[in-house]
Every structure is written in structure tokens, then in C-alpha cells.
PDB file of N, CA and C in Angstrom:
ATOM      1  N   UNK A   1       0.815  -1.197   0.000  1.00  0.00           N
ATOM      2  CA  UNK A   1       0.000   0.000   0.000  1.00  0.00           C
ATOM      3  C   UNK A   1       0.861   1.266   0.000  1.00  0.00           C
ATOM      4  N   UNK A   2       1.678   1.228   0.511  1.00  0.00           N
ATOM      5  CA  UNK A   2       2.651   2.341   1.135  1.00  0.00           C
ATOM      6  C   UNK A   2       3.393   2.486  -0.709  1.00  0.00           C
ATOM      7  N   UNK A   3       3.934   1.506  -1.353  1.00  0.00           N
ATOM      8  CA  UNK A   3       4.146   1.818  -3.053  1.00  0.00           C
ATOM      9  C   UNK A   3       2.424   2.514  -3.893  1.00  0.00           C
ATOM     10  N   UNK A   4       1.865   2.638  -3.541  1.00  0.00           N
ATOM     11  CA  UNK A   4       1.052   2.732  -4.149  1.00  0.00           C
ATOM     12  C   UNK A   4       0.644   4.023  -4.098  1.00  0.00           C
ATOM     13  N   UNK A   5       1.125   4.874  -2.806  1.00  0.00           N
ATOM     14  CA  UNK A   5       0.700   6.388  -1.959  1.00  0.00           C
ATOM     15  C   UNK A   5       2.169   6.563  -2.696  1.00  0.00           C
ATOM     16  N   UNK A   6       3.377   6.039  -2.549  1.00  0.00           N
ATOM     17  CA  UNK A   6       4.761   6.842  -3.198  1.00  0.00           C
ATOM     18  C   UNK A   6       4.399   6.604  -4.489  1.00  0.00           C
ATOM     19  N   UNK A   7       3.524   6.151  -5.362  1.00  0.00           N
ATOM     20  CA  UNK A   7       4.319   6.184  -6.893  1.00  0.00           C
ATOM     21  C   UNK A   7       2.640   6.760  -7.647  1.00  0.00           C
ATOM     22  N   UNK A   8       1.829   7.439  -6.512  1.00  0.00           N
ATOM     23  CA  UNK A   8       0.857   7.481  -7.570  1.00  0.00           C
ATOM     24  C   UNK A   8       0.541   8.569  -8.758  1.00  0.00           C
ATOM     25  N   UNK A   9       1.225   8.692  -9.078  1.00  0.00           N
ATOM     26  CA  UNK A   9       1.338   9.184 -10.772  1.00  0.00           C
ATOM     27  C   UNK A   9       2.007  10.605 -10.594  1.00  0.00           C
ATOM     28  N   UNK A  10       2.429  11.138  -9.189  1.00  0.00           N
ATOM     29  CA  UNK A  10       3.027  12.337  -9.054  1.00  0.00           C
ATOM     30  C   UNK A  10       4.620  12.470  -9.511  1.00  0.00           C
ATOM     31  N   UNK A  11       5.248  13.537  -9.537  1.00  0.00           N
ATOM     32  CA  UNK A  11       6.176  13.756 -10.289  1.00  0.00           C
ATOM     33  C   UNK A  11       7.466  13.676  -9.214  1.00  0.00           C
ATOM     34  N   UNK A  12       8.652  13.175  -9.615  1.00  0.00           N
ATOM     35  CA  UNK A  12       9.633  13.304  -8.726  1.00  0.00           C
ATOM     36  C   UNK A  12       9.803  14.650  -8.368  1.00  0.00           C
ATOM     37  N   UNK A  13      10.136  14.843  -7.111  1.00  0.00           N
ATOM     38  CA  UNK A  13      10.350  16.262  -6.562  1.00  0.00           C
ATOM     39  C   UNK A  13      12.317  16.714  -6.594  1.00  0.00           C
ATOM     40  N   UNK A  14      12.355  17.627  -7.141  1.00  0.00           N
ATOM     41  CA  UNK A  14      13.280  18.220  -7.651  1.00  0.00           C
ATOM     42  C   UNK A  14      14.619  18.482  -6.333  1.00  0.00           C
ATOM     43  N   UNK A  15      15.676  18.227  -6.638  1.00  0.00           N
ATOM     44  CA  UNK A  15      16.988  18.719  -5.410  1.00  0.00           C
ATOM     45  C   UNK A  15      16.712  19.968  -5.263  1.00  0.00           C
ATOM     46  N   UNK A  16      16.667  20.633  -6.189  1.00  0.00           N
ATOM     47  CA  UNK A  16      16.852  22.410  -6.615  1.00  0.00           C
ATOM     48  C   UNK A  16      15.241  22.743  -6.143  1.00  0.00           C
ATOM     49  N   UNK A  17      15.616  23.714  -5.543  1.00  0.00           N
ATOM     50  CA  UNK A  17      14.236  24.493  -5.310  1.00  0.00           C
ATOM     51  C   UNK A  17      14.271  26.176  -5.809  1.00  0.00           C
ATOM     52  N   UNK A  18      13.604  26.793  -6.478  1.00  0.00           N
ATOM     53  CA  UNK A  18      13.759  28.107  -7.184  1.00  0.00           C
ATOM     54  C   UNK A  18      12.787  29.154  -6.050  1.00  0.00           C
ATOM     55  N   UNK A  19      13.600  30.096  -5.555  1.00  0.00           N
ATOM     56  CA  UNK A  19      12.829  31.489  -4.486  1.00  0.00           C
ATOM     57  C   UNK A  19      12.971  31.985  -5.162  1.00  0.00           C
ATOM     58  N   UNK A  20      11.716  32.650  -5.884  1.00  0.00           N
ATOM     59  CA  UNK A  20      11.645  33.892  -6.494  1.00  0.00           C
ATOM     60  C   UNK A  20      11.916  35.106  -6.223  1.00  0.00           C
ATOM     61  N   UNK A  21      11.706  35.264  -4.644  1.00  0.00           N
ATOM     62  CA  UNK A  21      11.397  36.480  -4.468  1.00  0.00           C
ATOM     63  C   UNK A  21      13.278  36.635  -4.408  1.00  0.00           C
ATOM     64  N   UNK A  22      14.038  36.041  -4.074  1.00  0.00           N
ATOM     65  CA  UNK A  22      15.830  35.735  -4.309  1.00  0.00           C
ATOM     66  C   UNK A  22      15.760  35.635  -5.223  1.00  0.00           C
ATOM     67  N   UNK A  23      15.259  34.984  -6.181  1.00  0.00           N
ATOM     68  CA  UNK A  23      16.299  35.106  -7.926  1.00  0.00           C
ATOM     69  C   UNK A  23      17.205  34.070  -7.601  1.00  0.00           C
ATOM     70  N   UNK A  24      16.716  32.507  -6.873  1.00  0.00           N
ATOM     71  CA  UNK A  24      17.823  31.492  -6.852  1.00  0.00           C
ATOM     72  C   UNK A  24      17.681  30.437  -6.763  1.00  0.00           C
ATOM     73  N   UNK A  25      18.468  29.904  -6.622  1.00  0.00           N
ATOM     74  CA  UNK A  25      17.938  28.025  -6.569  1.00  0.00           C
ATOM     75  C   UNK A  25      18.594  27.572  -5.357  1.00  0.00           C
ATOM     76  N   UNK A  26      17.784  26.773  -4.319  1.00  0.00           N
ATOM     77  CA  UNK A  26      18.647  26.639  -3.243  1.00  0.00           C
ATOM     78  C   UNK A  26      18.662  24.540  -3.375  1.00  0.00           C
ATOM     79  N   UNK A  27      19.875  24.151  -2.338  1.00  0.00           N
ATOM     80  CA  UNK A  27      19.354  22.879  -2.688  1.00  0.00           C
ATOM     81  C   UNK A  27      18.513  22.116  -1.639  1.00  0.00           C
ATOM     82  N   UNK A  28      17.881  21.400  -1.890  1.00  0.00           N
ATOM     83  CA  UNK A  28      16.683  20.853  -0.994  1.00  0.00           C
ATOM     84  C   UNK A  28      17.100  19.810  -0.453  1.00  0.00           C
ATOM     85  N   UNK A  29      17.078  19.769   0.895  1.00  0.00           N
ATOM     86  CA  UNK A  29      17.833  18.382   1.813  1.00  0.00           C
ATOM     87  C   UNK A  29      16.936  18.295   3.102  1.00  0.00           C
ATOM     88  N   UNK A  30      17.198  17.137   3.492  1.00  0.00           N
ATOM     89  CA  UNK A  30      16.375  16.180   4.961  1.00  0.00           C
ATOM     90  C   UNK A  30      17.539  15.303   5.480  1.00  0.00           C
ATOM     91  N   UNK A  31      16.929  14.981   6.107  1.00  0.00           N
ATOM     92  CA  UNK A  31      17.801  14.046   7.223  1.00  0.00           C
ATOM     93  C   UNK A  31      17.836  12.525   6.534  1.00  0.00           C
ATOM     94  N   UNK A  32      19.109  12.092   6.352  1.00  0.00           N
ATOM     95  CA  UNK A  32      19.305  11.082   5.602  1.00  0.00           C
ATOM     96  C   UNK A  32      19.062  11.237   4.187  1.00  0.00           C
ATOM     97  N   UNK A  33      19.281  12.514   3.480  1.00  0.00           N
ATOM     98  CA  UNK A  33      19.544  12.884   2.233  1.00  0.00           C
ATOM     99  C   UNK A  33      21.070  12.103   1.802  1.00  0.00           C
ATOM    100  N   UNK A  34      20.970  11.828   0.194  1.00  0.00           N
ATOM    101  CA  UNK A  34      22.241  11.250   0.169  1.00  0.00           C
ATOM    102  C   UNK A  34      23.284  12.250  -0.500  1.00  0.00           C
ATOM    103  N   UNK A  35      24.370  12.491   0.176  1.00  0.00           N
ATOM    104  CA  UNK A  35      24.942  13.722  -0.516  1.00  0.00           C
ATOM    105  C   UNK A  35      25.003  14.267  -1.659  1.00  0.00           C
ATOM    106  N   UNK A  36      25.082  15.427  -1.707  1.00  0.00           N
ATOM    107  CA  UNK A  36      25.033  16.113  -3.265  1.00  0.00           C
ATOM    108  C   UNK A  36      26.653  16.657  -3.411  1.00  0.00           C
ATOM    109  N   UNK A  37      26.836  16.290  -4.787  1.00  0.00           N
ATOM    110  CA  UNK A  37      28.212  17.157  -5.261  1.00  0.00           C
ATOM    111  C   UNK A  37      27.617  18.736  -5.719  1.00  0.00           C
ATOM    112  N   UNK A  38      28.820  19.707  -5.002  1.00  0.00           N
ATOM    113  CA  UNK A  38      28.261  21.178  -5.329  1.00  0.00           C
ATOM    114  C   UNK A  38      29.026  21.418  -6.462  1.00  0.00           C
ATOM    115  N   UNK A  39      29.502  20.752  -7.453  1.00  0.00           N
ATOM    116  CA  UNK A  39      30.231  20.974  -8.350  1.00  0.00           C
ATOM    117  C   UNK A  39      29.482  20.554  -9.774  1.00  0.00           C
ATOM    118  N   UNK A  40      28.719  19.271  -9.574  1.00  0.00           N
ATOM    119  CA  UNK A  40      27.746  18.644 -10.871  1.00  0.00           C
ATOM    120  C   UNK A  40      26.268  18.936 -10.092  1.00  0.00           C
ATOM    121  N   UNK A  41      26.106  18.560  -9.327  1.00  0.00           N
ATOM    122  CA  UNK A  41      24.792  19.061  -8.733  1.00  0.00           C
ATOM    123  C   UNK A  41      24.492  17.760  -8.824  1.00  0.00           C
ATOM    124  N   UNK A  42      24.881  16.308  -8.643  1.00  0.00           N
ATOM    125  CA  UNK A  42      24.419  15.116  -8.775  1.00  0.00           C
ATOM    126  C   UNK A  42      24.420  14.126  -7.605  1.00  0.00           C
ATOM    127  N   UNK A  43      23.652  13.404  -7.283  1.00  0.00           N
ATOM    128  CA  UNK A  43      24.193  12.459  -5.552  1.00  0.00           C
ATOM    129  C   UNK A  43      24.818  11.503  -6.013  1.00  0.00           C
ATOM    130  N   UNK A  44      25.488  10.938  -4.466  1.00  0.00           N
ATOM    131  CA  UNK A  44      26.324  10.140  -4.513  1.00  0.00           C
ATOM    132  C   UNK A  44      27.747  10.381  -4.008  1.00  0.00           C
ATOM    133  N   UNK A  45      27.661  11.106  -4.508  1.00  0.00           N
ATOM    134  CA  UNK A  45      29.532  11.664  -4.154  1.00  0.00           C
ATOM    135  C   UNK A  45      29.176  13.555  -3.603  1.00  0.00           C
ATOM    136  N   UNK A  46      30.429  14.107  -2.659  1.00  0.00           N
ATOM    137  CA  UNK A  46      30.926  15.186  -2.848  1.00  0.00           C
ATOM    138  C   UNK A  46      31.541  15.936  -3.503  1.00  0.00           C
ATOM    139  N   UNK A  47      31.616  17.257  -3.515  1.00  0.00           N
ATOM    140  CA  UNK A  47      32.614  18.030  -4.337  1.00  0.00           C
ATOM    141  C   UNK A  47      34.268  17.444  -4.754  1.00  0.00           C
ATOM    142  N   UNK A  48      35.117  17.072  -3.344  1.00  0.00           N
ATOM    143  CA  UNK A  48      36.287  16.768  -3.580  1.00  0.00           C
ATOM    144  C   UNK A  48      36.177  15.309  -4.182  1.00  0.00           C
ATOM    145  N   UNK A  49      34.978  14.658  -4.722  1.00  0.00           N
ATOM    146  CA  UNK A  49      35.246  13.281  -4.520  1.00  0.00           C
ATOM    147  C   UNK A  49      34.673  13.373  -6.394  1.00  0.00           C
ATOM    148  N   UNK A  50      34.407  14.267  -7.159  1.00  0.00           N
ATOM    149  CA  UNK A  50      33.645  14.431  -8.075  1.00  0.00           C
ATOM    150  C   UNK A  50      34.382  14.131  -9.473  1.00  0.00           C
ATOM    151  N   UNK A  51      33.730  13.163  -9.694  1.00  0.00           N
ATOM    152  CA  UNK A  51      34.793  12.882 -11.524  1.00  0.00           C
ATOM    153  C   UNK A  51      34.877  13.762 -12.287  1.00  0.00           C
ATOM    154  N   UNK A  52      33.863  14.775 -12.596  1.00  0.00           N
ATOM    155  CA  UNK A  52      34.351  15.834 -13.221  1.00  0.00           C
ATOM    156  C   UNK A  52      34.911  16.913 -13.388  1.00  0.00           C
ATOM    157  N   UNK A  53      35.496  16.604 -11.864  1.00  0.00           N
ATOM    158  CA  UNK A  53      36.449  17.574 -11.471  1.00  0.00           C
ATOM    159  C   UNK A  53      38.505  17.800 -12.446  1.00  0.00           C
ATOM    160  N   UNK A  54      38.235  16.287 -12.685  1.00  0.00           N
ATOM    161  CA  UNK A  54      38.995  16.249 -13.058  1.00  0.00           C
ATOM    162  C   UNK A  54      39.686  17.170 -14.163  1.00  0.00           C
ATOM    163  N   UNK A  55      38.616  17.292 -14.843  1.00  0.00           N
ATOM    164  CA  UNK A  55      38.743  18.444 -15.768  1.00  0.00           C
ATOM    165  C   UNK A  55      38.647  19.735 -15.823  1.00  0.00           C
ATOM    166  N   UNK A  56      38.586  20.695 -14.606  1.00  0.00           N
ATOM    167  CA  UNK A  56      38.278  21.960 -13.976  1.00  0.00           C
ATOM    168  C   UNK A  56      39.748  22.325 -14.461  1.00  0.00           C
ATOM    169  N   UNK A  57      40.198  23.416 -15.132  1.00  0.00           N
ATOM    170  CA  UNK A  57      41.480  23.809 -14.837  1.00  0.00           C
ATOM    171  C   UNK A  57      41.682  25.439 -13.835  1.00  0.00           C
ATOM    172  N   UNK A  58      42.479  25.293 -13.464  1.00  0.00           N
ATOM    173  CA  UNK A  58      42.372  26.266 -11.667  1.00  0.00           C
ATOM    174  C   UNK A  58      43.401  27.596 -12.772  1.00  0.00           C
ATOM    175  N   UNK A  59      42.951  28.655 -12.769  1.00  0.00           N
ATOM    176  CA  UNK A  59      43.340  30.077 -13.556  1.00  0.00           C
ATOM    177  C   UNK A  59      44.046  30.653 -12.321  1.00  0.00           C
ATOM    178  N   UNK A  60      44.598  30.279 -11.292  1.00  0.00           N
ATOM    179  CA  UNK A  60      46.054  30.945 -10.723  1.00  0.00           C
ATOM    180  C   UNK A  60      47.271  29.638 -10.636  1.00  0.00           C
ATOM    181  N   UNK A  61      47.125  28.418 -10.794  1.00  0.00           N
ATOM    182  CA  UNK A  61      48.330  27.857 -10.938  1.00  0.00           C
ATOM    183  C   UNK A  61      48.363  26.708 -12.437  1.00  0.00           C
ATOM    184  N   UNK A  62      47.267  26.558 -13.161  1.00  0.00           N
ATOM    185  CA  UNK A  62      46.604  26.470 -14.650  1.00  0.00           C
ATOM    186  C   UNK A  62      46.976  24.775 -14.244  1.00  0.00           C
ATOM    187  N   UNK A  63      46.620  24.438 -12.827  1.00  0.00           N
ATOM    188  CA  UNK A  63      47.110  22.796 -12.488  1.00  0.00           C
ATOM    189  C   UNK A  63      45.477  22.232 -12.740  1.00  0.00           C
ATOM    190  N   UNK A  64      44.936  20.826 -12.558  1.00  0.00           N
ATOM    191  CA  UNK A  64      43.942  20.151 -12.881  1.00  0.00           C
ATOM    192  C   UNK A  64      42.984  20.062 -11.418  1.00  0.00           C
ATOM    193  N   UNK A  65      41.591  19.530 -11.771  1.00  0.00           N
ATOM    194  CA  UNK A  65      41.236  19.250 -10.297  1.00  0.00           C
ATOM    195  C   UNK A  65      40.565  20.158  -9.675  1.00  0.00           C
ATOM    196  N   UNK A  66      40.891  21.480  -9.719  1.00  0.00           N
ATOM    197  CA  UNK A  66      40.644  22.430  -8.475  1.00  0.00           C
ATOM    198  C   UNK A  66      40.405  23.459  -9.363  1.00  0.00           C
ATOM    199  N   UNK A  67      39.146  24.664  -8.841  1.00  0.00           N
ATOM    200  CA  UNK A  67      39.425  26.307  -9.206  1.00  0.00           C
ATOM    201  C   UNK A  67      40.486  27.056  -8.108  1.00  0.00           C
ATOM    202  N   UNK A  68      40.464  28.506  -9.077  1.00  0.00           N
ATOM    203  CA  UNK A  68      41.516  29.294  -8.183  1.00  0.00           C
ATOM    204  C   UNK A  68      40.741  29.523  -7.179  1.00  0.00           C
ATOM    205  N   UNK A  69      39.590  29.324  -6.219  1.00  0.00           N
ATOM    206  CA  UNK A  69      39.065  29.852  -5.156  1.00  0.00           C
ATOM    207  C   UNK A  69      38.863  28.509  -4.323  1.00  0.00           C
ATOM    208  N   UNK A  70      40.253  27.638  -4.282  1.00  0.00           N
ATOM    209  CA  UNK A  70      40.056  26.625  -3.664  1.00  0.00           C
ATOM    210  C   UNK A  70      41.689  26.046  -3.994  1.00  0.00           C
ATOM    211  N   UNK A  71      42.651  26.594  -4.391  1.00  0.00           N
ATOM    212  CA  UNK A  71      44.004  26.737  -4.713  1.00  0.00           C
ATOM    213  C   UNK A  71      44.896  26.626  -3.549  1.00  0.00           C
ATOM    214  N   UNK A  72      45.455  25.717  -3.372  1.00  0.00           N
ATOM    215  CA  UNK A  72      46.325  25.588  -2.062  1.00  0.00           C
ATOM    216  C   UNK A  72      47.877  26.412  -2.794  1.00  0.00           C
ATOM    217  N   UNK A  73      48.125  26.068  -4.296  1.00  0.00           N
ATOM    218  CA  UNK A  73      49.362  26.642  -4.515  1.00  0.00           C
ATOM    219  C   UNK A  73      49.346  28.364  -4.804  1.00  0.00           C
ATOM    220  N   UNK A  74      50.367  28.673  -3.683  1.00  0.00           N
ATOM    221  CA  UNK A  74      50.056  30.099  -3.688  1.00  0.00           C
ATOM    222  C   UNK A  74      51.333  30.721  -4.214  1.00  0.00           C
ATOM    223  N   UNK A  75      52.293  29.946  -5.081  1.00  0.00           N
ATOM    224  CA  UNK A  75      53.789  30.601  -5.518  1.00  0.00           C
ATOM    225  C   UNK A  75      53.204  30.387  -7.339  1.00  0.00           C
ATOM    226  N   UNK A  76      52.853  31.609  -7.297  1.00  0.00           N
ATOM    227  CA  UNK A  76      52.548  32.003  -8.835  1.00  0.00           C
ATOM    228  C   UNK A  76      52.778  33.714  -9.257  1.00  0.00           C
ATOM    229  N   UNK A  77      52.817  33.636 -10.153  1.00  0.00           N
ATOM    230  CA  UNK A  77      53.211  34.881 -10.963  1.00  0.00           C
ATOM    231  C   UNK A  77      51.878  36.051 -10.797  1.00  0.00           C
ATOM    232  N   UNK A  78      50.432  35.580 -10.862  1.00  0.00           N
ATOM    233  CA  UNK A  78      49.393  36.065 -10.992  1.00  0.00           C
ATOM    234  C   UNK A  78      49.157  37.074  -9.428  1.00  0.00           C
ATOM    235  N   UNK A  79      49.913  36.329  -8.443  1.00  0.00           N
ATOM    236  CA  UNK A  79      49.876  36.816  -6.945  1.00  0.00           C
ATOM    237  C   UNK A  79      50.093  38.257  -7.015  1.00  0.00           C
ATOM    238  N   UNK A  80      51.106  38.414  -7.292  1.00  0.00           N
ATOM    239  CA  UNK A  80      51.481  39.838  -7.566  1.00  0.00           C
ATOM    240  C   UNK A  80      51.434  40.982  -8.591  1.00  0.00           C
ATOM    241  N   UNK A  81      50.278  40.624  -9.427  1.00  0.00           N
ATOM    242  CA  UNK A  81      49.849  41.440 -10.302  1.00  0.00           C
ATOM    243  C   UNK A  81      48.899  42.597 -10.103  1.00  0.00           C
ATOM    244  N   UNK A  82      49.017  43.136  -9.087  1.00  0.00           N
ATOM    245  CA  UNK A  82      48.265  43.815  -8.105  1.00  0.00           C
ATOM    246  C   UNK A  82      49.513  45.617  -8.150  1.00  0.00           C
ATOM    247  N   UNK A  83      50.884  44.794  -7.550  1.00  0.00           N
ATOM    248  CA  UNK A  83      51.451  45.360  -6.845  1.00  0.00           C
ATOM    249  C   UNK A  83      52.233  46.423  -8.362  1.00  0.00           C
ATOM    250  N   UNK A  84      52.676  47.557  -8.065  1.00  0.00           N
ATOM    251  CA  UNK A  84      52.683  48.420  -8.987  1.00  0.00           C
ATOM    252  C   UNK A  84      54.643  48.453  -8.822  1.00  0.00           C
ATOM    253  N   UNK A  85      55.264  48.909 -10.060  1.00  0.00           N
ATOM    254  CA  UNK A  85      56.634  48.675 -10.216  1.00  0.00           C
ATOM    255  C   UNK A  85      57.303  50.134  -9.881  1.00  0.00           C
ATOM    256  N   UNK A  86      58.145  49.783  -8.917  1.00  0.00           N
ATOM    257  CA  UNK A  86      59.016  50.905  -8.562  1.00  0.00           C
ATOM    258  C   UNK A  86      59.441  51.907  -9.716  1.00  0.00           C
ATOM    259  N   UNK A  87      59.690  52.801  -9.230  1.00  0.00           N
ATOM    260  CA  UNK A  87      59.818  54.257 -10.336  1.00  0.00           C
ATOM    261  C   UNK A  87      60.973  54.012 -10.529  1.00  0.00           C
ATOM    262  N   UNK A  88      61.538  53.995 -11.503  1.00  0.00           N
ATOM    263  CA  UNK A  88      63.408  53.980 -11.468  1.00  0.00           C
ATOM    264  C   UNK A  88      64.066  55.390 -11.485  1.00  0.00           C
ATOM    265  N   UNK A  89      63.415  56.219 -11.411  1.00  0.00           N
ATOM    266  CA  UNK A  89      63.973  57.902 -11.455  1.00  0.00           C
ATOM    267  C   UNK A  89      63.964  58.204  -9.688  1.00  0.00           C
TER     268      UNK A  89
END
């Protein structure tokens, strides 16, 4: 009986939930949800654990795996592109 109340012709209910009055999508979880990757938006796995990560390339050390807002290598050229070059006069 209890298959019959879960499957009766209603629609799977969505991870993503859309607030309008925000302009966003938040993700929808309960207790004993099975994890979501914040990277594919898919369950099963986490972010660090995500196959398609593999292919992310990170724009401050151009290494695999990772973005620059999650970059442990911090000896790059891009670091200091900020800082302005001494006057030579």
C-alpha cells in the first residue's frame, strides 16, 4: 500500500528548489539525504570526490582538479599582479 501512496502518478520532486522572491535556486535536503556534489549538482559523491572535477582547470596555478578559489598553490606569478613597479627615477 505504502508503493502505491509513493508512486501514484506524481512527479519526482526536484533537489533544486527556485525562491523567487531571491532570484535562486537553493538545494533541498532532509535528514538522511544522500549527498550532493556542489560541483555537478548530482548524488552520490561530494565536491572533492567528483569525476568531473577532473577536468576543472584552476586560472592561478593552470594545475587540474581544483578552481583558483580553492588553490592551495600560492607561488605564482598572478599573486602579484596587483602590486605596482618601482619608479626607477
Amino acid at each position: 500500500m505504502e508503493d502505491d501512496i509513493e508512486h501514484a502518478g506524481l512527479p519526482e520532486l526536484s533537489r533544486m528548489i527556485y525562491i523567487e522572491k531571491m532570484d535562486t535556486h537553493i538545494t533541498a535536503t532532509y535528514q538522511g539525504a544522500p549527498k550532493i556534489c556542489f560541483h555537478c549538482r548530482l548524488s552520490g559523491h561530494e565536491r572533492k570526490d567528483c569525476p568531473n572535477l577532473q577536468n576543472v582547470q584552476c586560472y592561478r596555478c593552470q594545475g587540474y582538479g581544483h578552481i583558483s578559489k580553492h588553490c592551495k598553490n600560492r607561488k605564482t606569478a598572478n599573486r602579484f599582479r596587483f602590486l605596482r613597479p618601482k619608479s626607477l627615477t
